[in-house]
Protein backbone atom coordinates (compact mmCIF):
# COMPACT_ATOMS: atom_id res chain seq x y z
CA UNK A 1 -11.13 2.28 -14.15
CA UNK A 2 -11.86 1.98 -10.90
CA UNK A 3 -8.96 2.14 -8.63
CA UNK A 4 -7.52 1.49 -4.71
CA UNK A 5 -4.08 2.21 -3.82
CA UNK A 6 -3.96 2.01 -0.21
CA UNK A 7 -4.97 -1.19 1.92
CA UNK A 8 -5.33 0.03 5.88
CA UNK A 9 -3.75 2.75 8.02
CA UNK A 10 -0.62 0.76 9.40
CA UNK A 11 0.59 3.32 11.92
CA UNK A 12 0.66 6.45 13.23
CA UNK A 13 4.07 8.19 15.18
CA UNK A 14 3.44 9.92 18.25
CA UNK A 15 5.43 12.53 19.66
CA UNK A 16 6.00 12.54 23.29
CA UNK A 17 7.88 14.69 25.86
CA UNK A 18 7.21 12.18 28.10
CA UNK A 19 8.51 8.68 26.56
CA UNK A 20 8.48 6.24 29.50
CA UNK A 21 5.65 7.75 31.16
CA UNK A 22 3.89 7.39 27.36
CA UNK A 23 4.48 4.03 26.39
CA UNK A 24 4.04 2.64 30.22
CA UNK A 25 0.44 4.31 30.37
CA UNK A 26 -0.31 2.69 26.26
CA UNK A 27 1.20 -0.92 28.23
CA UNK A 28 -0.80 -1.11 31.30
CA UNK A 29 -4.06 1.70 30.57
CA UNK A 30 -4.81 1.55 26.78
CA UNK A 31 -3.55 -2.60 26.69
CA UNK A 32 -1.27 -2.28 23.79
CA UNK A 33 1.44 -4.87 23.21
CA UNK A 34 5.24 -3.26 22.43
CA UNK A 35 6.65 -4.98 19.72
CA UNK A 36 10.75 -3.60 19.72
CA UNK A 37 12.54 -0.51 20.69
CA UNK A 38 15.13 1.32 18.05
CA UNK A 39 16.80 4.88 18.81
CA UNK A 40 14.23 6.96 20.67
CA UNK A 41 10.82 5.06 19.36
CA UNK A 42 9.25 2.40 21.02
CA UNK A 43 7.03 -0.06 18.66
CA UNK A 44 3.38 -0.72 19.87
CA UNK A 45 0.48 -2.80 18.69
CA UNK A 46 -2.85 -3.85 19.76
CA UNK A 47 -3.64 -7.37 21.12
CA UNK A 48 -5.63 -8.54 17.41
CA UNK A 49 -2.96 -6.94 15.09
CA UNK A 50 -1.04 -8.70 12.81
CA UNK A 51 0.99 -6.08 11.41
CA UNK A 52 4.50 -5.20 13.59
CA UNK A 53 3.20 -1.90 15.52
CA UNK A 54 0.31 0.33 14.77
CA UNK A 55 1.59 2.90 17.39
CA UNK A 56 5.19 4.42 17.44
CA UNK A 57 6.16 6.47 20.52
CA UNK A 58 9.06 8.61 19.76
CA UNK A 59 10.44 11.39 21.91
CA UNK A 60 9.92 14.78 20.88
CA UNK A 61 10.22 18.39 22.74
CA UNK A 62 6.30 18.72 22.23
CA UNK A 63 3.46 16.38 21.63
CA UNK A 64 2.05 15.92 17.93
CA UNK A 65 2.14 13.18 15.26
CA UNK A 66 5.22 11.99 12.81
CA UNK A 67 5.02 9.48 10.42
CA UNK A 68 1.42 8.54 9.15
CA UNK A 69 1.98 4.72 7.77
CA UNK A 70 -0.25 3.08 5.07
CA UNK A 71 0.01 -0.38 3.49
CA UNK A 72 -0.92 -0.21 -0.35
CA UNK A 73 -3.30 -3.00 -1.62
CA UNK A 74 -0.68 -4.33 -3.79
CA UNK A 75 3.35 -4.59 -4.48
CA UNK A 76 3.27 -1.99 -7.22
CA UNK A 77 1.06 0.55 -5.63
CA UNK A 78 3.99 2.40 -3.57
CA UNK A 79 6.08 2.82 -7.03
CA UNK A 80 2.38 4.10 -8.45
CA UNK A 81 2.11 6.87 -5.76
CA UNK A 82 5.63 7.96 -6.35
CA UNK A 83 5.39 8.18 -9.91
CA UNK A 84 1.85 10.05 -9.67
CA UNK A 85 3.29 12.74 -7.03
CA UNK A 86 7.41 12.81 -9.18
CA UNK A 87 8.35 16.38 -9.18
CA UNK A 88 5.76 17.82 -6.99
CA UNK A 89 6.50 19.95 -3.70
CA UNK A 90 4.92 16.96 -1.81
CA UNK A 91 7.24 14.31 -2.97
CA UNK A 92 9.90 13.80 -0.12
CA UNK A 93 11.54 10.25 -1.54
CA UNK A 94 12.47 6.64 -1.04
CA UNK A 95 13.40 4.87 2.27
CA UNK A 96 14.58 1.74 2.12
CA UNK A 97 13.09 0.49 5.27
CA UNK A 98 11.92 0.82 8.79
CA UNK A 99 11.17 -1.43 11.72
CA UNK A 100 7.64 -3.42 10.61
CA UNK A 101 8.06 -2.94 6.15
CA UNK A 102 10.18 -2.42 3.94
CA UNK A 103 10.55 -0.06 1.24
CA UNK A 104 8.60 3.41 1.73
CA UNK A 105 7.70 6.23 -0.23
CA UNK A 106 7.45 9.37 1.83
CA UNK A 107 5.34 12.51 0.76
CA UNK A 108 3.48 15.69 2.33
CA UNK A 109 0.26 16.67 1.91
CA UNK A 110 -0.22 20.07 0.25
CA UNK A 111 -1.81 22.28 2.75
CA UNK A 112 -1.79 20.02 6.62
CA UNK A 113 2.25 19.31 5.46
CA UNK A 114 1.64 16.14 7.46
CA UNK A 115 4.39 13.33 6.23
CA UNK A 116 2.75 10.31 5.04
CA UNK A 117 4.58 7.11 3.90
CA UNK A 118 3.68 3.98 2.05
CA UNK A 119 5.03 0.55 1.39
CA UNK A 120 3.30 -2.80 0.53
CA UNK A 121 6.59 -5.25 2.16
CA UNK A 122 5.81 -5.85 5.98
CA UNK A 123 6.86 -7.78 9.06
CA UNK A 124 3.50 -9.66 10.66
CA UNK A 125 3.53 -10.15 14.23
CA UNK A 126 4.96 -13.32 15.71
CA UNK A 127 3.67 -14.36 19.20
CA UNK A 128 5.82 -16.06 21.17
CA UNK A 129 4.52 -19.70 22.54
CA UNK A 130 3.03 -18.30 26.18
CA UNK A 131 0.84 -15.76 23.72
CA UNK A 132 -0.09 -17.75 21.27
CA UNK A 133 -3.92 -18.87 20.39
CA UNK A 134 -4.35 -22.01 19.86
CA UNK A 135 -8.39 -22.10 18.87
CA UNK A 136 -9.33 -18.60 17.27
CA UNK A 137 -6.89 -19.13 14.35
CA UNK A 138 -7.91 -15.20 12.67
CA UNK A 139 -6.06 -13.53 15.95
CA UNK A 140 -2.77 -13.09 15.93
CA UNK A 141 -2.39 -13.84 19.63
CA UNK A 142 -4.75 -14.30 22.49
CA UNK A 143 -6.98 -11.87 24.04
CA UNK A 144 -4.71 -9.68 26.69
CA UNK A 145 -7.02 -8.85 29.05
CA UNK A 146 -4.46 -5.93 29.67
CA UNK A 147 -6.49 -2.12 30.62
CA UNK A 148 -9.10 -1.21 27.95
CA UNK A 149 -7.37 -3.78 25.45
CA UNK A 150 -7.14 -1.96 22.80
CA UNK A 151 -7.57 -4.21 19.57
CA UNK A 152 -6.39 -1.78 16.41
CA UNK A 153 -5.60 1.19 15.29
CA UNK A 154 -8.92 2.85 13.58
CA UNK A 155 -8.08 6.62 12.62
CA UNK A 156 -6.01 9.94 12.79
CA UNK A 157 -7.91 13.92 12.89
CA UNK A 158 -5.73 16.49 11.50
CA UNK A 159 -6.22 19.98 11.07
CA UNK A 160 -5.33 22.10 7.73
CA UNK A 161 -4.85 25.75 6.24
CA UNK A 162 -6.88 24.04 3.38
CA UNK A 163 -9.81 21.66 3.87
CA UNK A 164 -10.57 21.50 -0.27
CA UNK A 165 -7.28 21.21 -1.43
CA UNK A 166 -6.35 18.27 1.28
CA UNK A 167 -8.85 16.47 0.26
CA UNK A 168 -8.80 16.99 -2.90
CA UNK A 169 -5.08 15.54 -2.81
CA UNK A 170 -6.00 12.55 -0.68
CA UNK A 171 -8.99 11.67 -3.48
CA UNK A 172 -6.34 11.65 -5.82
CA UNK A 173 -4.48 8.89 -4.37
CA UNK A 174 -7.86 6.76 -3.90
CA UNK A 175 -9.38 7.92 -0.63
CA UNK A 176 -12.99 8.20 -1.04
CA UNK A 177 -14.46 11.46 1.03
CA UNK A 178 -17.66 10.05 2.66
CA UNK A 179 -18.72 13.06 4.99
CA UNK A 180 -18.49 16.66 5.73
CA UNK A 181 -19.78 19.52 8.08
CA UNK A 182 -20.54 22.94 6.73
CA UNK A 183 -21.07 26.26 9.24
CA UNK A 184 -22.30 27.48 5.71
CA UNK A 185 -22.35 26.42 1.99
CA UNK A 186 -18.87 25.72 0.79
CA UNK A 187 -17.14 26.34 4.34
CA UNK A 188 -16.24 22.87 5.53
CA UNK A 189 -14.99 22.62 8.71
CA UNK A 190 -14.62 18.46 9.49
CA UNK A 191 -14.36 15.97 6.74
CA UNK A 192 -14.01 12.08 6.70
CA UNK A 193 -12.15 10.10 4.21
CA UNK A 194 -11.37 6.09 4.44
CA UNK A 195 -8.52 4.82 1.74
CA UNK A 196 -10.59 1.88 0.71
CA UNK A 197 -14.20 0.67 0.74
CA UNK A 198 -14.56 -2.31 2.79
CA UNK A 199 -14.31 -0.05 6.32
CA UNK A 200 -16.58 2.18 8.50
CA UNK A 201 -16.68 5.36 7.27
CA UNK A 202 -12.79 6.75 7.57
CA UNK A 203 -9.37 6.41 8.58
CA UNK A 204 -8.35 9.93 8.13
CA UNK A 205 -10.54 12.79 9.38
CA UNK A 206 -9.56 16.49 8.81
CA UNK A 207 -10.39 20.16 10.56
CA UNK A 208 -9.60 23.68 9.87
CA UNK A 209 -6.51 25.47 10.93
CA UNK A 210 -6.74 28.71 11.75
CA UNK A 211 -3.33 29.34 13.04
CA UNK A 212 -0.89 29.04 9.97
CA UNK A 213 0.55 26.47 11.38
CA UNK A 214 1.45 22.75 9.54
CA UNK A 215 2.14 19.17 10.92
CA UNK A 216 -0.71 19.75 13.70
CA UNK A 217 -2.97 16.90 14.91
CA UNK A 218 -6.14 16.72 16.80
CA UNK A 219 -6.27 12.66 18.15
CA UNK A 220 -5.00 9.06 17.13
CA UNK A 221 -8.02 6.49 17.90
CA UNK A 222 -8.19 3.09 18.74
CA UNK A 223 -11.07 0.26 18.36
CA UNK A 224 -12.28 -1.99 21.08
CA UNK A 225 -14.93 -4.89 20.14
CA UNK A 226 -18.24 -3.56 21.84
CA UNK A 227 -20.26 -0.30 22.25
CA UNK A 228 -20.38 -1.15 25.90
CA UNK A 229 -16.59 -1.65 26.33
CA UNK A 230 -15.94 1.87 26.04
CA UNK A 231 -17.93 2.65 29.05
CA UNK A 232 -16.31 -0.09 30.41
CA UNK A 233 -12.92 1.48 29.32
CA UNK A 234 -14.37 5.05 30.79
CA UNK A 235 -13.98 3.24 34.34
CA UNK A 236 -10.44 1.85 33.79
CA UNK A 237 -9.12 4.94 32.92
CA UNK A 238 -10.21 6.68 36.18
CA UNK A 239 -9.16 3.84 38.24
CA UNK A 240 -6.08 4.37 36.46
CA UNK A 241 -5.70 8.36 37.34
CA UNK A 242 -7.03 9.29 33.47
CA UNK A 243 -9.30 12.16 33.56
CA UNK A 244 -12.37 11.96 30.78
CA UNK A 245 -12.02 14.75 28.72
CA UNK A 246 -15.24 14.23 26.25
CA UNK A 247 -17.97 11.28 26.14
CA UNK A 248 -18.58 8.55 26.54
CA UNK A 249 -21.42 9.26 23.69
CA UNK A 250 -22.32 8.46 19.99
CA UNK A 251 -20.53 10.66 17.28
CA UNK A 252 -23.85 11.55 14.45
CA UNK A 253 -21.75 11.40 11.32
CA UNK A 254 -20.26 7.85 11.71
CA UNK A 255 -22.15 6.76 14.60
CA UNK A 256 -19.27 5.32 16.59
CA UNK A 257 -19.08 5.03 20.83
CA UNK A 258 -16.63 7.36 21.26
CA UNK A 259 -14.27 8.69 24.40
CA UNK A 260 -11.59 11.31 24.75
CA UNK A 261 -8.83 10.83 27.42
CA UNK A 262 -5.25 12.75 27.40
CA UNK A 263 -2.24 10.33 27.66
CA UNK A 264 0.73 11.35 29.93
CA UNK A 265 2.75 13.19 27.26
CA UNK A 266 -0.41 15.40 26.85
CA UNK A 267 -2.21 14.50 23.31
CA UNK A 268 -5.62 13.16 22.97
CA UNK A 269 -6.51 10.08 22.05
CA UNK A 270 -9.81 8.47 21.63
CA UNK A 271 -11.06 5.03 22.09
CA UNK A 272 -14.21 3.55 19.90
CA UNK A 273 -16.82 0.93 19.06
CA UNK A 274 -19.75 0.31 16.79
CA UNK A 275 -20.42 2.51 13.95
CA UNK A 276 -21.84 1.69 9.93
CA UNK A 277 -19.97 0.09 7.29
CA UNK A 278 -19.75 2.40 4.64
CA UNK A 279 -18.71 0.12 1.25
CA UNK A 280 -20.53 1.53 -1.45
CA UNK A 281 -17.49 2.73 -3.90
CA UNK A 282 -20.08 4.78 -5.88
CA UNK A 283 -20.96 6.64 -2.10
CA UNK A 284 -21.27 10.25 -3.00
CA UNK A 285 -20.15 12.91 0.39
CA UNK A 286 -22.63 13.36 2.74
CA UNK A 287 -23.23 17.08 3.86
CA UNK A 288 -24.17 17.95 6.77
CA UNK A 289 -25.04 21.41 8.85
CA UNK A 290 -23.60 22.52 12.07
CA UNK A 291 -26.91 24.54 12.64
CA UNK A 292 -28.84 23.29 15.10
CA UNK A 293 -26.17 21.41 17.36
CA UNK A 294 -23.10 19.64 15.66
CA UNK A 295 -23.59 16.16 14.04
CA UNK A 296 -19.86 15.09 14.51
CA UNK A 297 -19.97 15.62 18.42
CA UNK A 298 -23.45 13.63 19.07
CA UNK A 299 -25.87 12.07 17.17
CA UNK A 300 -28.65 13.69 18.97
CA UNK A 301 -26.84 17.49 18.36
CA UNK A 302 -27.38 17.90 22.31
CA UNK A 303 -23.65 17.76 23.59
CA UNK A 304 -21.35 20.50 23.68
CA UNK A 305 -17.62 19.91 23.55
CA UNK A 306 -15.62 20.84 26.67
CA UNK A 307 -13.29 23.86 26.58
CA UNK A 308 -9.84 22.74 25.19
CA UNK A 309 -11.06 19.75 23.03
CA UNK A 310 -10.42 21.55 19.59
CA UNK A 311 -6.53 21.97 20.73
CA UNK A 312 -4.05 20.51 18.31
CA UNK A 313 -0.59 19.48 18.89
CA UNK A 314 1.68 21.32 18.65
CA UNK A 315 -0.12 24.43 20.41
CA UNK A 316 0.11 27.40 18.90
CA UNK A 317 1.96 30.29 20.58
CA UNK A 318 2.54 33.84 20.44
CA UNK A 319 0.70 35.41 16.76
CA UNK A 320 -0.12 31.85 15.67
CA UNK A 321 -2.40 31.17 19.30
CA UNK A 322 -4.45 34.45 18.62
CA UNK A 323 -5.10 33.71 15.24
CA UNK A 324 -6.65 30.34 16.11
CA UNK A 325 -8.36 31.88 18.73
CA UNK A 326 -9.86 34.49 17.38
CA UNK A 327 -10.88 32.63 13.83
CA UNK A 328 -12.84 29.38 16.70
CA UNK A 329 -14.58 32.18 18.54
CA UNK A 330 -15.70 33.73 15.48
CA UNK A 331 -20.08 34.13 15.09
CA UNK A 332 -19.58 32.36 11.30
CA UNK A 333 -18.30 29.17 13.60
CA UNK A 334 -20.27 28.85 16.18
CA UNK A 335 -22.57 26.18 15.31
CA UNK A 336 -19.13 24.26 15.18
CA UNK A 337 -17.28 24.65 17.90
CA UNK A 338 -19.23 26.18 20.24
CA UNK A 339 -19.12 28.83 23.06
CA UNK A 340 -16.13 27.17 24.85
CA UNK A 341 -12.94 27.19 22.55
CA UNK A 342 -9.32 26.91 23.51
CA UNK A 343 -7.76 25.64 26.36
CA UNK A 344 -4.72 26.02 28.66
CA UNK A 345 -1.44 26.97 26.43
């Protein structure tokens, strides 16, 4: 029986030490639309969304990632999750709601410890009259025309303690893996997965950690319409003050336009167009080698990442920061991530 539980990545919490100077820089640089405020999160969305937010800014002593949202593909799905992970260590329960759905099931994953939650009820977006578009009735409001506009969410990278046994979890609530990198047979160090099979190739992407650490995230990234906005969004973001950390180029593996920029509280977050559509539900994972240049960082294996782009959030200190170190500057990695590894701590 063939089987998907999950509909679309909803949202993704970010953690902020810098609220206000967050969620003004997602407003006015990366053109997202807030949607409410409650407690210490503010609700974002992008300009074509029709869900409630896709980006939650909450404020947090360091920067990382929360809550990881996904919408099931149907109103039974959420109860089907809970019952398949009942009594497991990554069960963490019922919520009744939050701002933008309803009822959520929260769990773990095994090894990254990342907190996940799904639900199937949800609020949809409701423009008011000035936003409202009155020809192009598939939009949920009309085009902003705010910074890079930003139109939706697309994925989340995460590193984990155990690449096989993540993914091996994720597969077993319906994701389909569609891609990974070996430094050597059997040692995987980047994998893409995508929760249903009528996207480009994921919405969840996952690295090694190396520092016994948990709950660690590499970048949330957003979709624009065209290859050639990104460049265009490469000059808005230094007219705006927004250094380029990596790109703009063409990832190998999913074959995206891709750029890296740092928002104010300090994580990475990447902006993208273009790519292939990846549907086939029978799609066995692709393998590829880091020998030779990696794929994931350009498709022509000529680019080099710059020196702090495999940092995570939260940064590891102390025992935990030479462990990482000392496992990404290892000769078995190389081909991976390079001769420039780390960054400012």
């Amino acid at each position: 029986m063939s089987e998907i539980l999950l509909s679309q990545l909803s949202h993704v919490e970010l953690i902020s030490p810098k609220p206000a100077e967050t969620v003004q820089w997602m407003k006015e640089v990366f053109g997202l639309e807030e949607t409410t405020r409650e407690g210490q999160s503010v609700y974002l969305r992008g300009w074509a969304e029709w869900l409630h937010s896709s980006l939650i800014i909450t404020e947090g002593l360091e920067p990382g990632v929360g809550r990881i949202g996904w919408r099931t593909y149907g109103p039974g799905d959420p109860e089907i999750v809970a019952q398949r992970l009942a009594d497991t260590e990554e069960a963490v329960g019922w919520v009744d709601d939050w701002p933008g759905h309803g009822a959520t099931y929260q769990y773990r994953a095994p090894h990254g410890r990342h907190l996940h939650e799904v639900f199937w009820d949800v609020d949809r977006y409701q423009a008011p009259p000035e936003k409202r578009e009155p020809t192009i009735k598939n939009r949920p409001q009309r085009f902003s025309g705010t910074g890079i506009g930003a139109r939706y969410l697309d994925h989340v990278t995460m590193p984990t303690r155990n690449m096989r046994g993540d993914i091996d979890f994720y597969t077993n609530l319906g994701a389909r893996h569609t891609a990974q990198t070996e430094v050597e047979p059997g040692f995987e160090v980047f994998s893409t997965l995508t929760c249903n099979g009528i996207r480009s190739t994921h919405d969840l992407a996952l690295v090694p950690d190396f520092s016994g650490m948990t709950g660690r995230a590499h970048h949330i990234a957003f979709r624009v319409d065209q290859r050639q906005d990104v460049e265009r969004a490469a000059e808005i973001f230094l007219a705006n003050d927004t250094p380029i950390e990596f790109g703009p180029g063409v990832h190998g593996i999913d074959e995206i336009t891709y750029l890296y920029v740092r928002e104010p509280g300090g994580f990475r977050m990447e902006i993208n167009a273009g790519g292939w559509i990846n549907s086939m539900p029978d799609w066995e994972t692709t393998t590829y080698q880091a020998a030779g240049g990696n794929p994931g960082q350009s498709i022509w294996r000529n680019v080099e990442a710059p020196e702090g782009f495999h940092d995570a959030w939260p940064l590891p200190a102390g025992e935990a920061a030479v462990r990482q170190d000392a496992a990404v500057a290892a000769e078995s990695v190389r081909d991976f991530f390079g001769d420039q590894v780390g960054g400012a701590r």
